[in-house]
PDB file of N, CA and C in Angstrom:
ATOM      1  N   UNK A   1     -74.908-194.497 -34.615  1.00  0.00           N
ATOM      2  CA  UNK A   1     -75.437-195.566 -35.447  1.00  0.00           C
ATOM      3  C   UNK A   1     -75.267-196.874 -34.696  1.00  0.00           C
ATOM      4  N   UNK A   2     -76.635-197.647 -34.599  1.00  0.00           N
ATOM      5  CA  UNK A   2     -76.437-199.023 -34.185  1.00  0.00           C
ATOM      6  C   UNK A   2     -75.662-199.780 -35.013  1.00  0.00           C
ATOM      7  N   UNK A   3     -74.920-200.856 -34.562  1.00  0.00           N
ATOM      8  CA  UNK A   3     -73.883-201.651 -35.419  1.00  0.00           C
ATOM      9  C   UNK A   3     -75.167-202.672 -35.842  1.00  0.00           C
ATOM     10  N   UNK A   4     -75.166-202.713 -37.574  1.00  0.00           N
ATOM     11  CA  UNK A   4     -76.172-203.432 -38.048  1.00  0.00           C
ATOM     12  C   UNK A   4     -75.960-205.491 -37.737  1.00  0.00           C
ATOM     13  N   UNK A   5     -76.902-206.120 -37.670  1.00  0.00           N
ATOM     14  CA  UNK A   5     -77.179-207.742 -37.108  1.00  0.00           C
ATOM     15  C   UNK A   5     -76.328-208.167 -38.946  1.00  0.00           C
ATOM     16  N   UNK A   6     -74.926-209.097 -38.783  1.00  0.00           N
ATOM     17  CA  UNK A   6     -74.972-209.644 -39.805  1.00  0.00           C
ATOM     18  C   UNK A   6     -74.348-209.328 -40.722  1.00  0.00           C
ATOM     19  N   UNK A   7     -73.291-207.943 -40.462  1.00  0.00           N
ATOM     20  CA  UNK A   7     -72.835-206.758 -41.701  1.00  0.00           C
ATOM     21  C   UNK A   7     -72.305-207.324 -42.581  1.00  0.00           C
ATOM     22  N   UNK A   8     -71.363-208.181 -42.840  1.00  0.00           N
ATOM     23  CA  UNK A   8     -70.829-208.466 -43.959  1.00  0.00           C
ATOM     24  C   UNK A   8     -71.717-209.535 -44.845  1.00  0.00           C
ATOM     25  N   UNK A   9     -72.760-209.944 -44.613  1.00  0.00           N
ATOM     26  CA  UNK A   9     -73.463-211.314 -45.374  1.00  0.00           C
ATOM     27  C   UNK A   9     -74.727-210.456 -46.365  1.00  0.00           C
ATOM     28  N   UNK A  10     -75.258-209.284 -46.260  1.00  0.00           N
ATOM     29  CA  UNK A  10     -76.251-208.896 -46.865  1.00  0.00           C
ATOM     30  C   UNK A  10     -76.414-207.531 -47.493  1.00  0.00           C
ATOM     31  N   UNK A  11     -76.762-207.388 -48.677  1.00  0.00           N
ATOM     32  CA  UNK A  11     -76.416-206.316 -49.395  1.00  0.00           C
ATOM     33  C   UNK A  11     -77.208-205.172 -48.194  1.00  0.00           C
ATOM     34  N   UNK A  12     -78.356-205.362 -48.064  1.00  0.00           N
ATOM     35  CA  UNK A  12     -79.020-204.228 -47.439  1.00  0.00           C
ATOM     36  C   UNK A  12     -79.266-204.892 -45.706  1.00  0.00           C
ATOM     37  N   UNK A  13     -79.017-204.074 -45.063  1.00  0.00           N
ATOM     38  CA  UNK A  13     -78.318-204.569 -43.641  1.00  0.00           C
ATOM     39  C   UNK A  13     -78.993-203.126 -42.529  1.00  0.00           C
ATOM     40  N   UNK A  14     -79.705-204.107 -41.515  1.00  0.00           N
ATOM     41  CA  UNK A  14     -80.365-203.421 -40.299  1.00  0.00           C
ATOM     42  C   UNK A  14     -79.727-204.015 -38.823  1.00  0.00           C
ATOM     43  N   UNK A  15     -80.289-202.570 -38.258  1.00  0.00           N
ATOM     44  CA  UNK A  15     -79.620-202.769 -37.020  1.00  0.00           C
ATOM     45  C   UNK A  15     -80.533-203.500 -35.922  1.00  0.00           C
ATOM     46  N   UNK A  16     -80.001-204.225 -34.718  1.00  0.00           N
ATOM     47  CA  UNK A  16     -81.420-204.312 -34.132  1.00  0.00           C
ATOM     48  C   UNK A  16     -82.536-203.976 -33.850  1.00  0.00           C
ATOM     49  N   UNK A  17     -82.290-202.672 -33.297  1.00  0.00           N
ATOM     50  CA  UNK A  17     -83.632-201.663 -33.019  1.00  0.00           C
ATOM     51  C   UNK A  17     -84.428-201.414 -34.308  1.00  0.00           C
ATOM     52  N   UNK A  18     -84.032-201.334 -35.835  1.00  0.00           N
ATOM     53  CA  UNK A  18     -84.918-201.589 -36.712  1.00  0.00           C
ATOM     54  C   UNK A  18     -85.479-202.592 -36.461  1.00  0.00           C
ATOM     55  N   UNK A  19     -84.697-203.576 -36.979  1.00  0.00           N
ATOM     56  CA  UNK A  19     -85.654-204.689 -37.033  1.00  0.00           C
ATOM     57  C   UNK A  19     -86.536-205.128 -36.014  1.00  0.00           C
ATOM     58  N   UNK A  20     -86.241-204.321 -34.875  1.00  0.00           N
ATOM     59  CA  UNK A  20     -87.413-204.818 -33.775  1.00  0.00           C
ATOM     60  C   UNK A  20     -88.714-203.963 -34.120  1.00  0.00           C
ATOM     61  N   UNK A  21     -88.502-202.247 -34.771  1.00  0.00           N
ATOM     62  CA  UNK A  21     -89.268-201.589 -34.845  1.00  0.00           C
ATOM     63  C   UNK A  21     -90.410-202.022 -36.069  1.00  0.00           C
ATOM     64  N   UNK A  22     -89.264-202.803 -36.805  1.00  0.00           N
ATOM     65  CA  UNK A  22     -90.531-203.170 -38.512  1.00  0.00           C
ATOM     66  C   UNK A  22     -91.339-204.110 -37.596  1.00  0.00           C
ATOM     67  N   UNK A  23     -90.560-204.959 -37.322  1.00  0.00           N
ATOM     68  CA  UNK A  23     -91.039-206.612 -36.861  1.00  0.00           C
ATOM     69  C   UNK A  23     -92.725-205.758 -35.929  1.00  0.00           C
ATOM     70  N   UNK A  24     -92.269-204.793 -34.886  1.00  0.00           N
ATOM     71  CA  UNK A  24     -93.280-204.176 -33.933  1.00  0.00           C
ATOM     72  C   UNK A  24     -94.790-203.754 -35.178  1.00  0.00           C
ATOM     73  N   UNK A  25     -94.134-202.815 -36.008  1.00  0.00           N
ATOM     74  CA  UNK A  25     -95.093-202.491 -37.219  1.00  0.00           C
ATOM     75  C   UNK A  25     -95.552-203.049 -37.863  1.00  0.00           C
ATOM     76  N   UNK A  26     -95.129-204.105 -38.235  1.00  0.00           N
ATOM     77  CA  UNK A  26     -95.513-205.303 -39.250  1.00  0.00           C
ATOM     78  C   UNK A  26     -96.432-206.216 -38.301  1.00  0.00           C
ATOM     79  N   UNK A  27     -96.134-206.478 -37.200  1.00  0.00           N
ATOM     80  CA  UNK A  27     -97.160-207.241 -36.382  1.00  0.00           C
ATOM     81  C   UNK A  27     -98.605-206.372 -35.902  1.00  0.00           C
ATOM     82  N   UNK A  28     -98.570-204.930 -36.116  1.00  0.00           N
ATOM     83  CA  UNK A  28     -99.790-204.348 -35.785  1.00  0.00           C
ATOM     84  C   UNK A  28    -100.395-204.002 -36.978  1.00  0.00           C
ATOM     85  N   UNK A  29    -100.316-204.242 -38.203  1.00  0.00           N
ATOM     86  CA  UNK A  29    -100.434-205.304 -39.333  1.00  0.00           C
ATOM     87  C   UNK A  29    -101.354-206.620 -39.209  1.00  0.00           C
ATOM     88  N   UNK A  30    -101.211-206.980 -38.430  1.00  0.00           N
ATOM     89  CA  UNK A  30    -101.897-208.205 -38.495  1.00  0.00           C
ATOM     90  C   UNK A  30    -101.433-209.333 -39.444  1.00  0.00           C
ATOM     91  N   UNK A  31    -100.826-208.983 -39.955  1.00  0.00           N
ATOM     92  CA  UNK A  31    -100.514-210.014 -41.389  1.00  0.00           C
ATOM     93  C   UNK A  31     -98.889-210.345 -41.715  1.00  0.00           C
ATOM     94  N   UNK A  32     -98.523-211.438 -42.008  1.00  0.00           N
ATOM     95  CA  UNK A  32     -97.277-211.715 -42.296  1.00  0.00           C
ATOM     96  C   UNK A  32     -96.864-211.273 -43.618  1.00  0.00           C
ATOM     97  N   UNK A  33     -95.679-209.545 -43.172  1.00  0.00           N
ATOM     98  CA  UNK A  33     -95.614-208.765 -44.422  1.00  0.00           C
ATOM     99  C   UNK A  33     -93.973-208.992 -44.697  1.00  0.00           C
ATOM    100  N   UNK A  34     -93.445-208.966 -45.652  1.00  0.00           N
ATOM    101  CA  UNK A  34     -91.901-208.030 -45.642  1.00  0.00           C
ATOM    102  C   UNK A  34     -91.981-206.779 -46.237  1.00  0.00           C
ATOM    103  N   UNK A  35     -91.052-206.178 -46.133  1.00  0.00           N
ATOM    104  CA  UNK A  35     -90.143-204.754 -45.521  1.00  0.00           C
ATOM    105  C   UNK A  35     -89.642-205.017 -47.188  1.00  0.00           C
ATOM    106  N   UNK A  36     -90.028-203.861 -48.033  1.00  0.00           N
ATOM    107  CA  UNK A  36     -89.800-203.757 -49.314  1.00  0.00           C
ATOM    108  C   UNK A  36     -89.406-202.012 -49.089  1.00  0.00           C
ATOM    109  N   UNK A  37     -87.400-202.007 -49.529  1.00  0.00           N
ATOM    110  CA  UNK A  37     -86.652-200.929 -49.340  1.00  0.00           C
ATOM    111  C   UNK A  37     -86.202-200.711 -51.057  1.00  0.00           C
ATOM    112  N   UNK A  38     -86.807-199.606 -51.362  1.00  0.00           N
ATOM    113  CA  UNK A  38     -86.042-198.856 -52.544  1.00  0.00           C
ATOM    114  C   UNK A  38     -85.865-197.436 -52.852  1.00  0.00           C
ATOM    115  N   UNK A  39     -85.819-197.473 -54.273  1.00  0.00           N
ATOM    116  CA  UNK A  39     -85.395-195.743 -54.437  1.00  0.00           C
ATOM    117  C   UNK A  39     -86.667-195.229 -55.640  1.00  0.00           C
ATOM    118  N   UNK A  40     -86.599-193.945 -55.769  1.00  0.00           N
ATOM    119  CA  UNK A  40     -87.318-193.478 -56.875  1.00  0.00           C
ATOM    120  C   UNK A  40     -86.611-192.323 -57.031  1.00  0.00           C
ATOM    121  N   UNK A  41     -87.087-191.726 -58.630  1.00  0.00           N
ATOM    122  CA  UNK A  41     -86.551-190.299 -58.692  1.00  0.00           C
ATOM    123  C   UNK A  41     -87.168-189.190 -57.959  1.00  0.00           C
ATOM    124  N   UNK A  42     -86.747-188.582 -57.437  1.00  0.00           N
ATOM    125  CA  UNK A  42     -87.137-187.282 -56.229  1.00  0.00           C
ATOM    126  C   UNK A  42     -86.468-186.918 -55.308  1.00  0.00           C
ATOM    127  N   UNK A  43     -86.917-185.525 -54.588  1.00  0.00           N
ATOM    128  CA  UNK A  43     -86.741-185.861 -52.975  1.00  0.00           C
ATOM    129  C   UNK A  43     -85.505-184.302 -53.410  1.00  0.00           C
ATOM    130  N   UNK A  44     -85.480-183.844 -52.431  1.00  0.00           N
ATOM    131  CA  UNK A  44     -84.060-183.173 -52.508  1.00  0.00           C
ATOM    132  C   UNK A  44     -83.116-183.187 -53.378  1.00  0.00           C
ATOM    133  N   UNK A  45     -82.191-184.467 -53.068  1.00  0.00           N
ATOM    134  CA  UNK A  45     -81.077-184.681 -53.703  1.00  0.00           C
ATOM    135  C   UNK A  45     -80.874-185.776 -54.781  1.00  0.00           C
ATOM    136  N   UNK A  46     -82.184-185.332 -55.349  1.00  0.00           N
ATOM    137  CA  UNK A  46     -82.104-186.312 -56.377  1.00  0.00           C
ATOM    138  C   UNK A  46     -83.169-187.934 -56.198  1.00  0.00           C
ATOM    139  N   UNK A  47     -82.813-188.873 -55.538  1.00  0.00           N
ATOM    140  CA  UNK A  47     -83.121-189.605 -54.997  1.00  0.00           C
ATOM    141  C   UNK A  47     -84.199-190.171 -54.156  1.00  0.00           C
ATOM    142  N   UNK A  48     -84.746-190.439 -53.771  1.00  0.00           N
ATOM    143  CA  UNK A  48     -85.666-190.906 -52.261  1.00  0.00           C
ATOM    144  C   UNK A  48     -85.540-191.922 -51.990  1.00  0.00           C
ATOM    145  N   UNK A  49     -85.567-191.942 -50.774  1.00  0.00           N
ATOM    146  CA  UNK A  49     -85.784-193.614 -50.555  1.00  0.00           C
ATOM    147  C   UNK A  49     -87.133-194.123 -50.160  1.00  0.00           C
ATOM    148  N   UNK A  50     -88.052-195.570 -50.550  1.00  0.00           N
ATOM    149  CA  UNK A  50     -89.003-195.915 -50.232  1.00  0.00           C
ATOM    150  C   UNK A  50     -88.891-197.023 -49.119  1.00  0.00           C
ATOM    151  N   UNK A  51     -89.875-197.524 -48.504  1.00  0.00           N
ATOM    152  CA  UNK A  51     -89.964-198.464 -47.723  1.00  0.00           C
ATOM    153  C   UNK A  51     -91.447-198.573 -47.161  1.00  0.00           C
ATOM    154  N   UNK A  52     -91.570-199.807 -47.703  1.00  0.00           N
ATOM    155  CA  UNK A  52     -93.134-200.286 -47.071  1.00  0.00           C
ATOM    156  C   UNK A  52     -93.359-201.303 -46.726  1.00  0.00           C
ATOM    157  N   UNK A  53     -94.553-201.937 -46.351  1.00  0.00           N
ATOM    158  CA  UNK A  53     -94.782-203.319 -45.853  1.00  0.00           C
ATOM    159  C   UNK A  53     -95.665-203.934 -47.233  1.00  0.00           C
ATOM    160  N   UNK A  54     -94.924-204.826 -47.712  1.00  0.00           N
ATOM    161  CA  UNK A  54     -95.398-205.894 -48.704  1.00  0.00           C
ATOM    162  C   UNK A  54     -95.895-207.393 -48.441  1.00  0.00           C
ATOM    163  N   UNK A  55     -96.890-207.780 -49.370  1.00  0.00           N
ATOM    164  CA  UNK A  55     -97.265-208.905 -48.951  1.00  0.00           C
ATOM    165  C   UNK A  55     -96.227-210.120 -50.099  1.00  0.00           C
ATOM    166  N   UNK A  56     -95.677-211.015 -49.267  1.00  0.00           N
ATOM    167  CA  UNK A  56     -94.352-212.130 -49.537  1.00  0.00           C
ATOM    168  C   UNK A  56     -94.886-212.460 -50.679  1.00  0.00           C
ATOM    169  N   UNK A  57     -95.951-212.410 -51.298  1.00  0.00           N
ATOM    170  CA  UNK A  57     -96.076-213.066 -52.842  1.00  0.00           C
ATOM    171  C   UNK A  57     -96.360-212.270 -53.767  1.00  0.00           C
ATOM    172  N   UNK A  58     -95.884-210.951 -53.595  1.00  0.00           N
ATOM    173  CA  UNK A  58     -95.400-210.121 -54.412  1.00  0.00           C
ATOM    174  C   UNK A  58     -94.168-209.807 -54.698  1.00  0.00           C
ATOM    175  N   UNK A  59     -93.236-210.738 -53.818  1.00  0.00           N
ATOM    176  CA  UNK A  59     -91.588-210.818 -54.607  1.00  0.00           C
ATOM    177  C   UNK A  59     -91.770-211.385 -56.157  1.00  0.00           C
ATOM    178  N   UNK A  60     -90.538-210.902 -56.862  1.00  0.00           N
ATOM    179  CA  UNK A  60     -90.326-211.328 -58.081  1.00  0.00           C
ATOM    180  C   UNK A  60     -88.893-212.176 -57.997  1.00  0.00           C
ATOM    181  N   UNK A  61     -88.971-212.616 -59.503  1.00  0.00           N
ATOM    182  CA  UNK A  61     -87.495-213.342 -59.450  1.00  0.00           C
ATOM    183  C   UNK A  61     -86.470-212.102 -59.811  1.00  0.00           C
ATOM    184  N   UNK A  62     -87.019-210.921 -60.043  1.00  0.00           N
ATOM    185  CA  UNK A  62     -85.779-209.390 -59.834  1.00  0.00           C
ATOM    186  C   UNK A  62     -85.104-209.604 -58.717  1.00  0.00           C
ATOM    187  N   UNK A  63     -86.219-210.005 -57.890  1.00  0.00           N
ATOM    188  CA  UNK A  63     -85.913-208.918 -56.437  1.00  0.00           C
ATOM    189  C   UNK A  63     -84.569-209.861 -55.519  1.00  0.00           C
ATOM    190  N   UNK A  64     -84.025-209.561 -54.803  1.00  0.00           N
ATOM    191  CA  UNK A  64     -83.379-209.790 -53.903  1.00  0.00           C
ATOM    192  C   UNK A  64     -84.093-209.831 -52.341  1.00  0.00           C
ATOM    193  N   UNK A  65     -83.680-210.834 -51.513  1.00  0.00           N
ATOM    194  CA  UNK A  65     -84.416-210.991 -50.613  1.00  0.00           C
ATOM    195  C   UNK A  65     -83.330-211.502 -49.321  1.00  0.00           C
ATOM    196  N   UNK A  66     -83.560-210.836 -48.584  1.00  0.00           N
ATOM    197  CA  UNK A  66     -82.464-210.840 -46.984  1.00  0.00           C
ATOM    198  C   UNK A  66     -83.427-211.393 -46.244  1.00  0.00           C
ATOM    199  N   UNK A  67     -82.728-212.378 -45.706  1.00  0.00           N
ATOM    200  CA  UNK A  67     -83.833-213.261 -44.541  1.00  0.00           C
ATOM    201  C   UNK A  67     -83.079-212.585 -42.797  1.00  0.00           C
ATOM    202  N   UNK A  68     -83.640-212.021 -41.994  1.00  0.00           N
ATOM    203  CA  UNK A  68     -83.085-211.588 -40.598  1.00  0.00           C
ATOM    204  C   UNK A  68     -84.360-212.231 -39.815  1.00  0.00           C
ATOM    205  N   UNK A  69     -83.724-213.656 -39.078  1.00  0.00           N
ATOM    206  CA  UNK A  69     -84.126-214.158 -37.947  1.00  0.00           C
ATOM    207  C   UNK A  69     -86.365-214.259 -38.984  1.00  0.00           C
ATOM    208  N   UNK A  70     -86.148-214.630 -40.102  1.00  0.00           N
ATOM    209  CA  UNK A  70     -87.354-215.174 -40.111  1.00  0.00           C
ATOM    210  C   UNK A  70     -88.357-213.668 -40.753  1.00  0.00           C
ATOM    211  N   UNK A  71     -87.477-212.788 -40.964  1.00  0.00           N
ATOM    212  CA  UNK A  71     -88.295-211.059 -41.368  1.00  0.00           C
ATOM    213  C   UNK A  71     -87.657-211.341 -42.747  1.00  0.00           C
ATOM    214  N   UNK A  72     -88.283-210.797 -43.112  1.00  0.00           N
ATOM    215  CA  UNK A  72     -88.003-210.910 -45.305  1.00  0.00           C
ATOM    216  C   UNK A  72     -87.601-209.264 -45.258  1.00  0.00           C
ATOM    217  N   UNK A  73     -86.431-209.012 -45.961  1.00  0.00           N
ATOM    218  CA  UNK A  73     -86.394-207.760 -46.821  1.00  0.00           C
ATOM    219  C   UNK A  73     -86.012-207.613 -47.725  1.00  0.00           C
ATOM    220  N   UNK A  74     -87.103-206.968 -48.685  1.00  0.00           N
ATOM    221  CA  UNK A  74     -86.620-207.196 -50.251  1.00  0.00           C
ATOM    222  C   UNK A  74     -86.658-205.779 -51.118  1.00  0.00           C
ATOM    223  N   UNK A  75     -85.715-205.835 -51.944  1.00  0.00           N
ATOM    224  CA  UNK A  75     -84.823-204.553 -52.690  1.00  0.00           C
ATOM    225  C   UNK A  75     -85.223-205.100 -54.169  1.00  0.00           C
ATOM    226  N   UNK A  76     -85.440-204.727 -55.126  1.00  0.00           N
ATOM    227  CA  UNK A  76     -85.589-204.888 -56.414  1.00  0.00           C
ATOM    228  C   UNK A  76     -84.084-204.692 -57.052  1.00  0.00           C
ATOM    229  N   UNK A  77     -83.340-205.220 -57.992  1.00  0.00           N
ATOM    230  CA  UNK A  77     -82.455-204.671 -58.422  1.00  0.00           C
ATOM    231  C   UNK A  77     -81.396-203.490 -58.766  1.00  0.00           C
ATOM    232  N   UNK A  78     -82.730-203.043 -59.661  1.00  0.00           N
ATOM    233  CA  UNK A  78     -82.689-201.966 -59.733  1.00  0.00           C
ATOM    234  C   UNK A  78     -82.203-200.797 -58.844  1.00  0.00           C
ATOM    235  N   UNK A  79     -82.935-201.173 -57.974  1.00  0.00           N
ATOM    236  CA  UNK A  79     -82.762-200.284 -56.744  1.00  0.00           C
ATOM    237  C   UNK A  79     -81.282-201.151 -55.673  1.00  0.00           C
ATOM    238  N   UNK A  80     -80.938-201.852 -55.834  1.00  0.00           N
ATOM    239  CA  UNK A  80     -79.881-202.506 -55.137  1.00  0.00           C
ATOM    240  C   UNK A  80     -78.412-201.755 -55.791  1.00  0.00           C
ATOM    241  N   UNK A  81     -78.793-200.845 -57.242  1.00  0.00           N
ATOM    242  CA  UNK A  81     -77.399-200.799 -57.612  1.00  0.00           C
ATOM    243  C   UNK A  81     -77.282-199.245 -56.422  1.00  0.00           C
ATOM    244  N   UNK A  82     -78.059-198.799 -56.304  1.00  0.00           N
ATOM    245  CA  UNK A  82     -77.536-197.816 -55.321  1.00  0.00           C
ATOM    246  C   UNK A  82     -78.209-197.777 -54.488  1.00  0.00           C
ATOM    247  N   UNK A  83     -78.365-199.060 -53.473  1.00  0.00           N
ATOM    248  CA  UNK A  83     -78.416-199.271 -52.032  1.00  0.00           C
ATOM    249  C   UNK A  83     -77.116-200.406 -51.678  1.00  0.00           C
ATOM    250  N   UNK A  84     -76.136-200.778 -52.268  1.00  0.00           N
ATOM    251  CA  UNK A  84     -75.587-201.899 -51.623  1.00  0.00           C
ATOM    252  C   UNK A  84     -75.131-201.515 -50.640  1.00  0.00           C
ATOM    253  N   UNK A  85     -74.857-202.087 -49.318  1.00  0.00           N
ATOM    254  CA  UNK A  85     -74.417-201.681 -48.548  1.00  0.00           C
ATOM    255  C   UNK A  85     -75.217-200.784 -47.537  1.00  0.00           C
ATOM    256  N   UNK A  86     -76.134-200.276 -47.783  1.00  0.00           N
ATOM    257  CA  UNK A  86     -77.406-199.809 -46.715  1.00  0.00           C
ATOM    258  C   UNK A  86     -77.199-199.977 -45.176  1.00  0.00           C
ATOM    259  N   UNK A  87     -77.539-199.560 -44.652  1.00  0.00           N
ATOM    260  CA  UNK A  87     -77.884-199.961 -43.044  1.00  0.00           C
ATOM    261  C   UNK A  87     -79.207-199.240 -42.303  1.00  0.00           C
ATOM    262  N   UNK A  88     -80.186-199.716 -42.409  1.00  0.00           N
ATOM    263  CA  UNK A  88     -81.424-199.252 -42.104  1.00  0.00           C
ATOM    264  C   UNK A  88     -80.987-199.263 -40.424  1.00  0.00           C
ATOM    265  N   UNK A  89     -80.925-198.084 -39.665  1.00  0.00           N
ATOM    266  CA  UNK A  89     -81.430-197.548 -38.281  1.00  0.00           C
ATOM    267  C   UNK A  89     -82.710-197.155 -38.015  1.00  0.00           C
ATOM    268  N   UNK A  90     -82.925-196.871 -36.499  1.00  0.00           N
ATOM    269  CA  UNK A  90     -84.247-196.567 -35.678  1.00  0.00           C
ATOM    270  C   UNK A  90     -83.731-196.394 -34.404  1.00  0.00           C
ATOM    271  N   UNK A  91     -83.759-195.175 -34.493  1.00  0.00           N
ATOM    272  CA  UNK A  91     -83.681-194.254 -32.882  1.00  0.00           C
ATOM    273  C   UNK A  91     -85.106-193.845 -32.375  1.00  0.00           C
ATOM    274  N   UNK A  92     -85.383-194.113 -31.281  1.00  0.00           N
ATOM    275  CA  UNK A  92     -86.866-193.783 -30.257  1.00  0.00           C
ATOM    276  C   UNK A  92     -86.399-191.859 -29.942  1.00  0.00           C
ATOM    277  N   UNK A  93     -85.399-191.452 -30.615  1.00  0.00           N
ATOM    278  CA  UNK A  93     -84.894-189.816 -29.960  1.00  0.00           C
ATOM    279  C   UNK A  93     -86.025-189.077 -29.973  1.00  0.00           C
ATOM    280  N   UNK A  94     -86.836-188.088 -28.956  1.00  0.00           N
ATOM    281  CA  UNK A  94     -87.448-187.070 -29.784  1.00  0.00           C
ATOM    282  C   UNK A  94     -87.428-186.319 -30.608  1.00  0.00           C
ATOM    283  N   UNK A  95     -85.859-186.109 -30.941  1.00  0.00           N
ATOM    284  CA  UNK A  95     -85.657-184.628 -31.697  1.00  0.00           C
ATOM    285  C   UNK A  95     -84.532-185.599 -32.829  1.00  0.00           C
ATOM    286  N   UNK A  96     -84.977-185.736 -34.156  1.00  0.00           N
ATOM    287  CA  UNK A  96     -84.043-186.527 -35.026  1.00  0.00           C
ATOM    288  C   UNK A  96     -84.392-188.294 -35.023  1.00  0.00           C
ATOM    289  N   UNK A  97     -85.500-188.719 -34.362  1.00  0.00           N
ATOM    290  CA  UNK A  97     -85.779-189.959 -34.158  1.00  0.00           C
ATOM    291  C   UNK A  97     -86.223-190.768 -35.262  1.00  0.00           C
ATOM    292  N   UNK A  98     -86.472-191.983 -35.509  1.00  0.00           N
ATOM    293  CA  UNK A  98     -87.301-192.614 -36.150  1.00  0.00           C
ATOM    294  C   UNK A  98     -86.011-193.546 -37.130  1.00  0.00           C
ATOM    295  N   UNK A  99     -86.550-194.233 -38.414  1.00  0.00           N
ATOM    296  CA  UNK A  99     -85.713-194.758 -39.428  1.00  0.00           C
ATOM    297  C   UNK A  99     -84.621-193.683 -39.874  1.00  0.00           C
ATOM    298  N   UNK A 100     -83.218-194.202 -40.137  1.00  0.00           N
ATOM    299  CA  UNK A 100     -82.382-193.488 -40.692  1.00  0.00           C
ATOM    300  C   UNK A 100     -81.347-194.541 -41.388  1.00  0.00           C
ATOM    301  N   UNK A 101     -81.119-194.210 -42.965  1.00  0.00           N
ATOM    302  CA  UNK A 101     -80.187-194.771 -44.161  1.00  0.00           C
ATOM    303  C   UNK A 101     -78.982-194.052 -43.632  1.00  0.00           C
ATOM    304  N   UNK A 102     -78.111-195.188 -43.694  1.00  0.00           N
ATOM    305  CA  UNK A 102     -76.852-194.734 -43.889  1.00  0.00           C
ATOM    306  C   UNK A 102     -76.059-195.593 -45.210  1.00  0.00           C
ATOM    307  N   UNK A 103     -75.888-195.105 -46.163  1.00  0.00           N
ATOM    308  CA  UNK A 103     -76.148-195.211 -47.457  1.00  0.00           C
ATOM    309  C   UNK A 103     -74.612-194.788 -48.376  1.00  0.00           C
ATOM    310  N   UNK A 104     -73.785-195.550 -48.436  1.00  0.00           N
ATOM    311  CA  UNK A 104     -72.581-195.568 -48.781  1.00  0.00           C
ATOM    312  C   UNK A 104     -71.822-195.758 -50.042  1.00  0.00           C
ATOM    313  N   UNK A 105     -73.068-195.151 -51.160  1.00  0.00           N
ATOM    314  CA  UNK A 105     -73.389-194.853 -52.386  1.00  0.00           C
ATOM    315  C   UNK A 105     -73.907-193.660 -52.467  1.00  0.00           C
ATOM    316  N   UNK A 106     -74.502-193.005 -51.035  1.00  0.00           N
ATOM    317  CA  UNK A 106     -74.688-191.443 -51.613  1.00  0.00           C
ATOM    318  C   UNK A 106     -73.216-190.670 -51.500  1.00  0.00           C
ATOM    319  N   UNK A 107     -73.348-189.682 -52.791  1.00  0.00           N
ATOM    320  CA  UNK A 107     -72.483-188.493 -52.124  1.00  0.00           C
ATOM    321  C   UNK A 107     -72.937-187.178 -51.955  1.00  0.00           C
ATOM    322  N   UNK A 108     -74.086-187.138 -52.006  1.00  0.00           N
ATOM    323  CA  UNK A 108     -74.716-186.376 -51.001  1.00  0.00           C
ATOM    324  C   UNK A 108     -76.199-186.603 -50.725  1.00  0.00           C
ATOM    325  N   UNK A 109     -76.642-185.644 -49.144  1.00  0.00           N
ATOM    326  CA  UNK A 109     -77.817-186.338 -48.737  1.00  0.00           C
ATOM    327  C   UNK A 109     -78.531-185.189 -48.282  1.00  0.00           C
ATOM    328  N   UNK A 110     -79.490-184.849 -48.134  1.00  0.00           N
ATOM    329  CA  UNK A 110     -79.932-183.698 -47.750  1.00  0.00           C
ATOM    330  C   UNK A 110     -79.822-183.745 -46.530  1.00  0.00           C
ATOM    331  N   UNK A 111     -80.866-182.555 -45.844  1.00  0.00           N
ATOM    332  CA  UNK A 111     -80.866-182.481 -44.499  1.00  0.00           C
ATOM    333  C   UNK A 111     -81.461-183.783 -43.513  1.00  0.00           C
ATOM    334  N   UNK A 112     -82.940-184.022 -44.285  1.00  0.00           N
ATOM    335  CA  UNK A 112     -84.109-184.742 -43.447  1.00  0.00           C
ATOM    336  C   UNK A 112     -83.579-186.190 -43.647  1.00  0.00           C
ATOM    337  N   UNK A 113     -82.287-186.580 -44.127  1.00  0.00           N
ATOM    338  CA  UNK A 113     -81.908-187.838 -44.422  1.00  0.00           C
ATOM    339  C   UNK A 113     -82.931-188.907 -45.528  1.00  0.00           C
ATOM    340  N   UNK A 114     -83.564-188.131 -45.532  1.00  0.00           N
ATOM    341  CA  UNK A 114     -84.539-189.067 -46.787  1.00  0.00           C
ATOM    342  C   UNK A 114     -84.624-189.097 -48.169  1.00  0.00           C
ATOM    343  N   UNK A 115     -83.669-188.398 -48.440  1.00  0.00           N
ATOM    344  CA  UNK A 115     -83.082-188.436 -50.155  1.00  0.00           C
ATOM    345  C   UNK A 115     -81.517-187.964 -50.178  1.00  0.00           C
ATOM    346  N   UNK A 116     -80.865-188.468 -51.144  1.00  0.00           N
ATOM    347  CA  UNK A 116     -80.037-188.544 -51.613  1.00  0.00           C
ATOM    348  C   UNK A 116     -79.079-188.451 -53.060  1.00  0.00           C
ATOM    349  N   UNK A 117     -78.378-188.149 -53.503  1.00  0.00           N
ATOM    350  CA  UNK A 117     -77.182-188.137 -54.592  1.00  0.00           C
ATOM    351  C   UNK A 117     -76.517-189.411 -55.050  1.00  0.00           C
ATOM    352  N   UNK A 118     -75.994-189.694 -56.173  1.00  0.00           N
ATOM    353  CA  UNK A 118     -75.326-190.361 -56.289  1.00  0.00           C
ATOM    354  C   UNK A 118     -74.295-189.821 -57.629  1.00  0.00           C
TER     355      UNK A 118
END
């Protein structure tokens, strides 16, 4: 796990190589988006996690909003009671690569890391 930019100041917390990877995605985008991280019911273990690219004037006064170096990421409440503490990763690996939660409110997680217990 990359050591996330910032750990103790923000409920939901990325490492560099994320944030270089959204920032990379979000710019082939074309459009100035934030990074909207939550949960729904599903998935394996209960849980899933979501994440997409939102346009900034679709925050609410719910939502919570992490500013990193000028990138918006925003969590809805709701979904903050079981993400605090988050750390969004991004490994380039072939085998196990891509975004990975490390999520310190699950107690358990499946295999594919993309859903979770609480």
């Amino acid at each position: 796990m990359t050591q996330a930019i910032e750990p103790q100041q923000k409920g939901i917390q990325i490492s560099n190589a994320a944030l270089q990877q959204v920032k990379f995605l979000r710019d082939k985008q074309g459009t100035d988006l934030c990074l909207r991280v939550g949960v729904r019911q599903g998935g394996c273990s209960g849980m899933s996690y979501l994440m997409d690219f939102e346009d900034p004037s679709k925050i609410t006064p719910h939502d919570e909003v992490y500013d990193y170096d000028g990138f918006k990421i925003v969590c809805d409440r709701k979904s903050l009671l079981y993400l605090y503490g988050l750390i969004l990763d991004y490994s380039d690996a072939m085998i196990g690569g891509g975004f990975q939660f490390s999520n310190p409110n699950a107690n358990q997680t499946c295999g594919c890391g993309k859903s979770f217990g609480v």
